[in-house]
Protein backbone atom coordinates (compact mmCIF):
# COMPACT_ATOMS: atom_id res chain seq x y z
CA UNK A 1 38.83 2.89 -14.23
CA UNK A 2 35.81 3.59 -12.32
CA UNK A 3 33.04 5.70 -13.65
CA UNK A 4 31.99 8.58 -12.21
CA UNK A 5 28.47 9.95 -11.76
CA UNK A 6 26.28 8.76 -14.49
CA UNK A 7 23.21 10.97 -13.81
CA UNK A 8 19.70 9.18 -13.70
CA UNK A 9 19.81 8.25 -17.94
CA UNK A 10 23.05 6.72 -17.35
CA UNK A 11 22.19 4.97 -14.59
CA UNK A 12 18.85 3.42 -16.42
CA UNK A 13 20.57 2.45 -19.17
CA UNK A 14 23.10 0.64 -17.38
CA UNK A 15 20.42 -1.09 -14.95
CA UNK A 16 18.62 -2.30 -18.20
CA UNK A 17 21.91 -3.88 -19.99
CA UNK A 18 22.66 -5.52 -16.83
CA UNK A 19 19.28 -6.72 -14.90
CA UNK A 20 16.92 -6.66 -17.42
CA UNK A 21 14.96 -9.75 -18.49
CA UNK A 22 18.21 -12.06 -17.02
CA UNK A 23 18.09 -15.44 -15.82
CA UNK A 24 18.15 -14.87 -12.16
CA UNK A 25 16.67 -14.85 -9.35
CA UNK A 26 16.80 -10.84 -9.09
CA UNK A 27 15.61 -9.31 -12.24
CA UNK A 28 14.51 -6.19 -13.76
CA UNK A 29 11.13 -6.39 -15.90
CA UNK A 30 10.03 -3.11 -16.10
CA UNK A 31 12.44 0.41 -16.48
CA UNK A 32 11.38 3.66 -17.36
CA UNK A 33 11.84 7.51 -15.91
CA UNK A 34 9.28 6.98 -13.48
CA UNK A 35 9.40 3.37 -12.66
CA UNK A 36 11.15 0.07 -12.03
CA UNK A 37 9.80 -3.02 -10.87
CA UNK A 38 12.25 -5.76 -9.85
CA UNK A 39 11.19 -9.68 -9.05
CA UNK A 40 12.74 -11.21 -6.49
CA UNK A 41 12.31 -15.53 -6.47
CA UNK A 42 14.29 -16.72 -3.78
CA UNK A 43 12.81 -20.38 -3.88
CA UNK A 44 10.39 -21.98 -6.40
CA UNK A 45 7.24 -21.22 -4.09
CA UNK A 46 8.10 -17.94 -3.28
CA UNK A 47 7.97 -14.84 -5.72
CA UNK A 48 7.69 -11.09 -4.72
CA UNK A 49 7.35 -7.57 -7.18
CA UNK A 50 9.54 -4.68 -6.05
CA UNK A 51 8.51 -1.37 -7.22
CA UNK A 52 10.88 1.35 -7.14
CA UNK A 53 9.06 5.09 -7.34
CA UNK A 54 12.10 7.71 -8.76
CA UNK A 55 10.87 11.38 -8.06
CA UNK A 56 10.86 14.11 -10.35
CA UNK A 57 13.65 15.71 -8.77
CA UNK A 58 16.12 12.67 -8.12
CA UNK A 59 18.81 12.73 -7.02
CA UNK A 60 17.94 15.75 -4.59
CA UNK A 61 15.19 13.35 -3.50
CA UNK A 62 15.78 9.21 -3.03
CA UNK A 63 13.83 6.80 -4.86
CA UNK A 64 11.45 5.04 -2.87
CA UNK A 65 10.89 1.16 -2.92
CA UNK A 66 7.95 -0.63 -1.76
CA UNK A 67 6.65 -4.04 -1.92
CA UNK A 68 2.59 -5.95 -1.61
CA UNK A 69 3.65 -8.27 0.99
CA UNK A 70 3.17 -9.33 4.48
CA UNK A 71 6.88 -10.99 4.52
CA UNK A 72 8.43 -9.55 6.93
CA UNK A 73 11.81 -10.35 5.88
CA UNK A 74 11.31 -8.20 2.34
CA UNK A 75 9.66 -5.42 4.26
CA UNK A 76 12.45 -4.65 6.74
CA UNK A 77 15.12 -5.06 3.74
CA UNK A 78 13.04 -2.67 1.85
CA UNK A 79 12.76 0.01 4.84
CA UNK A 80 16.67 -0.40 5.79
CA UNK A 81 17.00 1.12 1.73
CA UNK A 82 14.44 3.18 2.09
CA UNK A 83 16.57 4.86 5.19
CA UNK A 84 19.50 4.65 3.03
CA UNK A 85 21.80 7.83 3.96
CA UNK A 86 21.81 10.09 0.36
CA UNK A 87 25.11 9.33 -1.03
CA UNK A 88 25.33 13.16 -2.83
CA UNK A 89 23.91 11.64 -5.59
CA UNK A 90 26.52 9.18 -6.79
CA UNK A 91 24.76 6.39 -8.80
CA UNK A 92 22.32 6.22 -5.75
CA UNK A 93 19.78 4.19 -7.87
CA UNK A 94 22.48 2.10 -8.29
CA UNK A 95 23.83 1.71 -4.84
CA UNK A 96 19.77 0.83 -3.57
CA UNK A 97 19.56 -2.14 -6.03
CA UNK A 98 22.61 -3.42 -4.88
CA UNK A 99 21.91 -3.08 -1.44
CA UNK A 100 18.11 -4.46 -1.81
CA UNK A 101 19.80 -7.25 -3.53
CA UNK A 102 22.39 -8.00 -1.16
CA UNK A 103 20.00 -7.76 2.07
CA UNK A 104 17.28 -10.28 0.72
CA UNK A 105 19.84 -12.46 -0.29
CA UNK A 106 21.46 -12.31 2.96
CA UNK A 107 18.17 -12.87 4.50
CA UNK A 108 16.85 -15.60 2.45
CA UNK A 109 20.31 -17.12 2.62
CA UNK A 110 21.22 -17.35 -1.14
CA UNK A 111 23.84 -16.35 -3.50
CA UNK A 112 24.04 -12.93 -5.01
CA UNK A 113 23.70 -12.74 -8.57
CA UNK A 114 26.75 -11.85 -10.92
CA UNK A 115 24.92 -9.75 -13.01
CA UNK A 116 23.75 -7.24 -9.52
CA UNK A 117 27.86 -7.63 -9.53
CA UNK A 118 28.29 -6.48 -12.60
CA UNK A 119 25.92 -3.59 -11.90
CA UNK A 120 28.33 -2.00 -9.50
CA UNK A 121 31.62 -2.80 -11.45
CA UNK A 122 33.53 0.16 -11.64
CA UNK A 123 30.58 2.12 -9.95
CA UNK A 124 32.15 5.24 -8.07
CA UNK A 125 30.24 6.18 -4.86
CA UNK A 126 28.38 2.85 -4.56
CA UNK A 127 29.64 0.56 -1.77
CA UNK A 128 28.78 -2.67 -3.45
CA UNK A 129 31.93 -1.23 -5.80
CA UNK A 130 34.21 -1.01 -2.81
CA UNK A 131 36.57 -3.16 -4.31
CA UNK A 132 37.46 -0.77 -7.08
CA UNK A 133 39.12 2.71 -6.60
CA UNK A 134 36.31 4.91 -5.91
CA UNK A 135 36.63 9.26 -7.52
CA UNK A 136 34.72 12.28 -6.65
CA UNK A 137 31.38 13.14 -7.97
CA UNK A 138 30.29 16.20 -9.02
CA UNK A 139 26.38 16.05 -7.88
CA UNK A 140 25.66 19.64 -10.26
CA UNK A 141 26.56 17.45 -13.05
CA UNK A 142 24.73 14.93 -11.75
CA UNK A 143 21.46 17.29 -11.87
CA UNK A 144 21.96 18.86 -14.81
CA UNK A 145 21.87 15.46 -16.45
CA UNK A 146 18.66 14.55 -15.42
CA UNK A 147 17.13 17.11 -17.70
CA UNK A 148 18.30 14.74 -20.59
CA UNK A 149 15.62 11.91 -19.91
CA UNK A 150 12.96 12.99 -22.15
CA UNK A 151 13.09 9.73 -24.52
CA UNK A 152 12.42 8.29 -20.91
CA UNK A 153 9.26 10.28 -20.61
CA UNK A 154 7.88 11.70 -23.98
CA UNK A 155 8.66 8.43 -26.31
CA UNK A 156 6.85 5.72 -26.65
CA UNK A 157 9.21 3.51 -28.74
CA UNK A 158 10.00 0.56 -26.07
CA UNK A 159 13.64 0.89 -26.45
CA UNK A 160 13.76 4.72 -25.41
CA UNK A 161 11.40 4.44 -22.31
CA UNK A 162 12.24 0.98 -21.40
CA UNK A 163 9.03 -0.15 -21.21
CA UNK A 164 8.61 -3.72 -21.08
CA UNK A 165 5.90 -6.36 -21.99
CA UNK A 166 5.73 -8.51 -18.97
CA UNK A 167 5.15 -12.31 -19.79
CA UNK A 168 5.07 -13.46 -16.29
CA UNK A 169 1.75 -14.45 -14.42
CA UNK A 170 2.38 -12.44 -11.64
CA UNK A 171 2.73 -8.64 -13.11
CA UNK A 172 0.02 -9.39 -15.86
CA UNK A 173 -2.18 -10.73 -13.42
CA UNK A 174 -2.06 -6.84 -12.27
CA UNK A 175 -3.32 -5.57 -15.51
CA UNK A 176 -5.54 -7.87 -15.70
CA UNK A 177 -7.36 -7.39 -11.89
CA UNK A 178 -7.31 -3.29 -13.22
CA UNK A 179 -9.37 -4.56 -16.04
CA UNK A 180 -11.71 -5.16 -13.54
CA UNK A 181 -11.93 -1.95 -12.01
CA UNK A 182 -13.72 1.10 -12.36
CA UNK A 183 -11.83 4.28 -14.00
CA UNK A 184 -12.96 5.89 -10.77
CA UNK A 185 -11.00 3.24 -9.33
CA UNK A 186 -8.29 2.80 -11.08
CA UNK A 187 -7.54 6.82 -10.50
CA UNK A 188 -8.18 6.47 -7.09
CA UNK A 189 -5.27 3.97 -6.30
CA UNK A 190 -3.27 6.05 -8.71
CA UNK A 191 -3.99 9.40 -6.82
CA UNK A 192 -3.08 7.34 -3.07
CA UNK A 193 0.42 6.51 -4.68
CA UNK A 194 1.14 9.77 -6.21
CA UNK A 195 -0.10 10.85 -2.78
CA UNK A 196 2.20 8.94 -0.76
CA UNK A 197 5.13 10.37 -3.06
CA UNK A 198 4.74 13.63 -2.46
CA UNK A 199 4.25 13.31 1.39
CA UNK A 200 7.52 11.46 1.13
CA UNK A 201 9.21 14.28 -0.85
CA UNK A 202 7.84 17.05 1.75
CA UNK A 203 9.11 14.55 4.81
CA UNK A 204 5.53 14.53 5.94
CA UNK A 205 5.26 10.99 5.65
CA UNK A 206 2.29 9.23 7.78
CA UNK A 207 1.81 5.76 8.72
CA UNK A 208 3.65 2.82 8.42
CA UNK A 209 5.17 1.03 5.25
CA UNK A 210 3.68 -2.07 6.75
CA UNK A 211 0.22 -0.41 6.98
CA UNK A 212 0.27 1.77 4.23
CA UNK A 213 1.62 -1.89 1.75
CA UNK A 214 -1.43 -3.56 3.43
CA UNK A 215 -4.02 -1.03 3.41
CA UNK A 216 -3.39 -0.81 -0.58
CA UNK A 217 -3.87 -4.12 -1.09
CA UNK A 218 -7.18 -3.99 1.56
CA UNK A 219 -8.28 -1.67 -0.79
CA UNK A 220 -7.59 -3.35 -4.20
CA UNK A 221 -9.50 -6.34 -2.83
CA UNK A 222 -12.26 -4.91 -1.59
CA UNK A 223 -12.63 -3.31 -5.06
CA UNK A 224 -12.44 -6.82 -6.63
CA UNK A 225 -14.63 -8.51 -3.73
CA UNK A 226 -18.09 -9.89 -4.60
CA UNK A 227 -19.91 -8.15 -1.93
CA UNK A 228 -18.70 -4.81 -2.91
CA UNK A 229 -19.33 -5.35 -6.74
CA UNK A 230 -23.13 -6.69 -6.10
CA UNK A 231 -23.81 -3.70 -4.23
CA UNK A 232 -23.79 -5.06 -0.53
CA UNK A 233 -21.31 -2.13 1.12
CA UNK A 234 -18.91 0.97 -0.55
CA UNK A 235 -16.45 2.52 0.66
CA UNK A 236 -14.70 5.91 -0.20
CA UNK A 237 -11.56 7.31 1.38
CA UNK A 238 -11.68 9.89 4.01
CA UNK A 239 -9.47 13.03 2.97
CA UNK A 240 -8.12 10.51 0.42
CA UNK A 241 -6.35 8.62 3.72
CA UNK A 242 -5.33 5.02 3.72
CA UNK A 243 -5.85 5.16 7.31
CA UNK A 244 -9.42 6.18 7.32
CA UNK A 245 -12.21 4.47 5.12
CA UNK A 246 -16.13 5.35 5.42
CA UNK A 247 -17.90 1.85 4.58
CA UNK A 248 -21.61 2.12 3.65
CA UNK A 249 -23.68 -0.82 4.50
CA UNK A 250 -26.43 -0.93 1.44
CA UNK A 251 -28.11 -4.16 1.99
CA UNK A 252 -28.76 -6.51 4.72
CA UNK A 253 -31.22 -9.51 4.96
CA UNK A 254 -34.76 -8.55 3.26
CA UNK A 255 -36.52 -10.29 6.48
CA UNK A 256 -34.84 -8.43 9.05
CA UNK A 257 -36.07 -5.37 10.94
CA UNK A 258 -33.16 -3.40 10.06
CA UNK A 259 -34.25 -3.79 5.80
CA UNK A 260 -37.68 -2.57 7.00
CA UNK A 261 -35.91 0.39 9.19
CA UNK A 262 -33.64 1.03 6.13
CA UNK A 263 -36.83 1.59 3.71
CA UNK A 264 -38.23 4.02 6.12
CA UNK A 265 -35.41 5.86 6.74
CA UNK A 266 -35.19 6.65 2.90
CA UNK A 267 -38.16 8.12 3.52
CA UNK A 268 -37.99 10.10 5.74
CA UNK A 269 -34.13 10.77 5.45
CA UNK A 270 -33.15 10.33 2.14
CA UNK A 271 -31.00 7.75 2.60
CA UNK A 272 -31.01 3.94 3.39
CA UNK A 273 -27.62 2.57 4.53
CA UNK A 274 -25.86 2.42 7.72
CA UNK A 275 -22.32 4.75 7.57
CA UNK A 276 -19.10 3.04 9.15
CA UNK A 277 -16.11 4.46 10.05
CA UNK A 278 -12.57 2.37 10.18
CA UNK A 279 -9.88 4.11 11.33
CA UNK A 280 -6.29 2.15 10.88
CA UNK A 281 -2.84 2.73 13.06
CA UNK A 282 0.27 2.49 11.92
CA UNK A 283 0.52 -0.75 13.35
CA UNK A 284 -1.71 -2.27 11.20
CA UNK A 285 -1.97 -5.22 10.72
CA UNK A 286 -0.98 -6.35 13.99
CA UNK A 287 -3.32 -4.69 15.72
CA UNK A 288 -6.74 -4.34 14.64
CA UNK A 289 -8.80 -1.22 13.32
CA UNK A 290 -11.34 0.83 15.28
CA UNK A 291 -14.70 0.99 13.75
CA UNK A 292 -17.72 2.57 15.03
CA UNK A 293 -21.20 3.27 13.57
CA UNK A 294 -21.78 7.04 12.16
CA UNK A 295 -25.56 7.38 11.26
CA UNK A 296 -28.18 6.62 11.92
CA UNK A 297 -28.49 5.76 15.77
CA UNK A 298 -28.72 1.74 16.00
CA UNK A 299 -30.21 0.12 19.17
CA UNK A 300 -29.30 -3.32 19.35
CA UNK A 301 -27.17 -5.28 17.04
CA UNK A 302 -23.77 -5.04 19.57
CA UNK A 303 -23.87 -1.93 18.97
CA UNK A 304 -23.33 0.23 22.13
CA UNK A 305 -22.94 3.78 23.31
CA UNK A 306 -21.52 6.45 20.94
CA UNK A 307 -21.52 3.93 17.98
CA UNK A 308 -19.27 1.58 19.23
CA UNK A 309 -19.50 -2.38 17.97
CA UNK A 310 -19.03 -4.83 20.38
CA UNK A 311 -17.17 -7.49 18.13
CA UNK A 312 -14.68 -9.79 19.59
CA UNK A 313 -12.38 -9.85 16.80
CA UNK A 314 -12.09 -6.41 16.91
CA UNK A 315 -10.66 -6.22 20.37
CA UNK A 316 -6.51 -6.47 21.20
CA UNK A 317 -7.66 -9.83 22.01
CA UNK A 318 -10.07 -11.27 19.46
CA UNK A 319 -7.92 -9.83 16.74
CA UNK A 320 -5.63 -11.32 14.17
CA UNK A 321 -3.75 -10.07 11.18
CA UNK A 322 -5.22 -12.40 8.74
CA UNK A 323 -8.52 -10.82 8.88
CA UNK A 324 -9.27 -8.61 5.91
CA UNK A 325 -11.67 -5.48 5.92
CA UNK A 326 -13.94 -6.96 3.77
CA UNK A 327 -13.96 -10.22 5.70
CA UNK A 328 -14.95 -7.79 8.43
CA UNK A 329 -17.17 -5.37 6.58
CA UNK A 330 -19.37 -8.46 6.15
CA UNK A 331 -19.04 -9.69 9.55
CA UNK A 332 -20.80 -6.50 11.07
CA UNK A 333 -23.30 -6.62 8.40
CA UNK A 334 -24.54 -9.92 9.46
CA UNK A 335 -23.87 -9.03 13.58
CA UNK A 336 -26.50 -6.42 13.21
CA UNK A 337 -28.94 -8.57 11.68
CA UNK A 338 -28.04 -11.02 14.02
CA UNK A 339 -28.04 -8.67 17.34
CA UNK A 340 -31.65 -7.51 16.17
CA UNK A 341 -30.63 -4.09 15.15
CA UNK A 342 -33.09 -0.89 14.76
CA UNK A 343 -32.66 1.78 13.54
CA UNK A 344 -33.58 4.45 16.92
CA UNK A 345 -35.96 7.69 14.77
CA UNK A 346 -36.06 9.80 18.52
CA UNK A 347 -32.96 9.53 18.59
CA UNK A 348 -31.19 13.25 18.19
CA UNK A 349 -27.63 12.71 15.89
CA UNK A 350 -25.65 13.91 18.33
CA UNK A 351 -25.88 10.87 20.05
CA UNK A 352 -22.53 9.21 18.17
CA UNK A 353 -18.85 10.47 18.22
CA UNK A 354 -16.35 9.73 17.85
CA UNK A 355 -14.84 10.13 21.20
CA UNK A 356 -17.98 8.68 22.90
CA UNK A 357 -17.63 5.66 20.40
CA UNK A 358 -13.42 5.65 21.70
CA UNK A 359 -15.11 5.43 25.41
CA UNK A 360 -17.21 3.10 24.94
CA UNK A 361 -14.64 0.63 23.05
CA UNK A 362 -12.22 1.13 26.08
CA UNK A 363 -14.07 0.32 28.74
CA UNK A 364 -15.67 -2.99 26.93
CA UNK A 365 -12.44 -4.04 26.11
CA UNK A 366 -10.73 -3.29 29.91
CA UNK A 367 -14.03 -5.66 30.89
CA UNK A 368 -13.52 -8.06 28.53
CA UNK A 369 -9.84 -8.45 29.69
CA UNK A 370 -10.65 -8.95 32.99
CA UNK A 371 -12.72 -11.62 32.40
């Protein structure tokens, strides 16, 4: 007899007995209210961590999966369940494992585990269960059952919330690299996800899952990246955006003009670093940010009209996806050094914007195409 809907506790405790901690190469290691993370190990060398964010008010609102990887395989199995039509409710968690299973499967061209089978058995409303006679589903009850998770979110006894000490290399490797990080850090990775879940809630998504999956990890290893912990650049968030970083230059070479420049212009400014702004599309990584110099006005060191930098890898044409932003950070560091940069006092502020910086860019680039 197939089982009706089984409301979010229901359908938690049914994904642990069947997924979690299995020998497979789809398995559940972490589940709680909030949270499950999946691992997926299609092939000896290849490994990826599938996190599943449930919202508050699930089922009126789908769970949203999302995964740190440039595979593009994964990605476009996790956005075809991320566009999965809402099902009324109806084990929908469910019905998304199943489907995520079955598509990366498909796509890496091995079997489906019996266990993800076994997860659907008898499962009304989820298509994976297709071959057993399917009833109605009353979605109210469905609701009203969600309000019975709170050993899901107020207990911490492992058993009630599910959650699970990870002895695998590659999800403790994530608690350890957060050891590394500042609180400020930390809460600022945590705010960009919670973030990105409400703007998915709302419908006001922005950006890309590509991007957005990419820009997180940008900004996980720039925290963790030597020249950001020794003090040679920060970087803070603009409007708390993925898609737009301000990167402070804070030390260049001690024998270049631009140190010298720097020293005076904490003089007379009160500040000595040179202000960068990246702004990322949502085709990012495939094509390349724009990046332009905000204060103070810089003659020489490529840099040209409106703020512009006139870097080849940061053209259409110089650009490839490998290149990280602090790869790049570094790169225009040294390039202003190297280009003899100073730092221009007559110069009145309004000489950079944005749009003159967008100019600029264009027409170097429409020149540097033609030749």
């Amino acid at each position: 007899m197939a089982v009706g809907c089984m409301g979010l506790k229901g359908e938690l405790e049914r994904i642990k007995s069947t997924l979690y901690k299995v020998d497979s190469n789809f398995q559940v290691v972490t589940v709680n209210r909030d949270e499950i993370i999946i691992k997926f190990v299609p092939t000896k060398d290849q490994k990826y961590v599938l996190t599943c964010n449930v919202p508050n008010n699930y089922p009126s609102n789908p769970p949203i999966w999302s995964c740190d990887t440039e595979n593009s395989k994964v990605l476009e199995c996790i956005c075809d369940v991320n566009g999965m039509a809402h099902n009324d409710g109806n084990n929908l968690l469910i019905e998304m494992i199943y489907e995520l299973s079955d598509k990366l499967c498909e796509s890496f061209d091995v079997a489906i585990n019996e266990n993800v089978k076994k997860l659907v058995q008898d499962c009304a409303g989820v298509k994976g269960a297709s071959k057993v006679e399917k009833t109605k589903q009353n979605h109210n009850a469905a609701e009203a059952d969600t309000s019975d998770t709170s050993e899901f979110e107020d207990e911490n006894d492992e058993t009630d919330r599910f959650i699970v000490d990870m002895n695998y290399d590659d999800y403790s490797a994530d608690k350890k690299e957060n050891e590394n990080l500042s609180s400020q850090e930390v809460e600022t990775l945590k705010k960009i996800k919670r973030t990105q879940m409400d703007d998915y809630v709302k419908g006001t998504v922005s950006g890309s899952v590509t991007a957005s999956d990419r820009l997180m990890k940008e900004l996980k290893d720039v925290y963790q990246s030597a020249a950001y912990k020794n003090g040679t650049y920060n970087v803070e968030l603009v409007h708390d955006s993925l898609y737009e970083w301000n990167v402070k230059i804070l030390r260049v070479d001690p024998d270049s003009h631009l140190y010298n420049d720097l020293k005076k212009l904490k003089k007379k400014m009160k500040y000595s670093h040179v202000l960068l702004n990246f702004t990322f599309k949502d085709s990012y990584p495939l094509h390349p940010p724009f990046v332009r110099v905000v204060e103070p006005i810089v003659t020489g060191g490529y840099v040209m009209t409106g703020g512009a930098i006139c870097m080849e890898l940061l053209t259409p044409q110089g650009w490839s996806s490998v290149y990280t932003v602090d790869a790049i950070i570094i790169q225009i560091a040294a390039t202003l050094v190297q280009g003899k940069a100073r730092i221009d006092f007559s110069a009145p502020a309004s000489s950079y914007s944005y749009y003159r910086a967008q100019n600029s860019f264009m027409s170097m680039v429409k020149l540097h195409g033609k030749n």
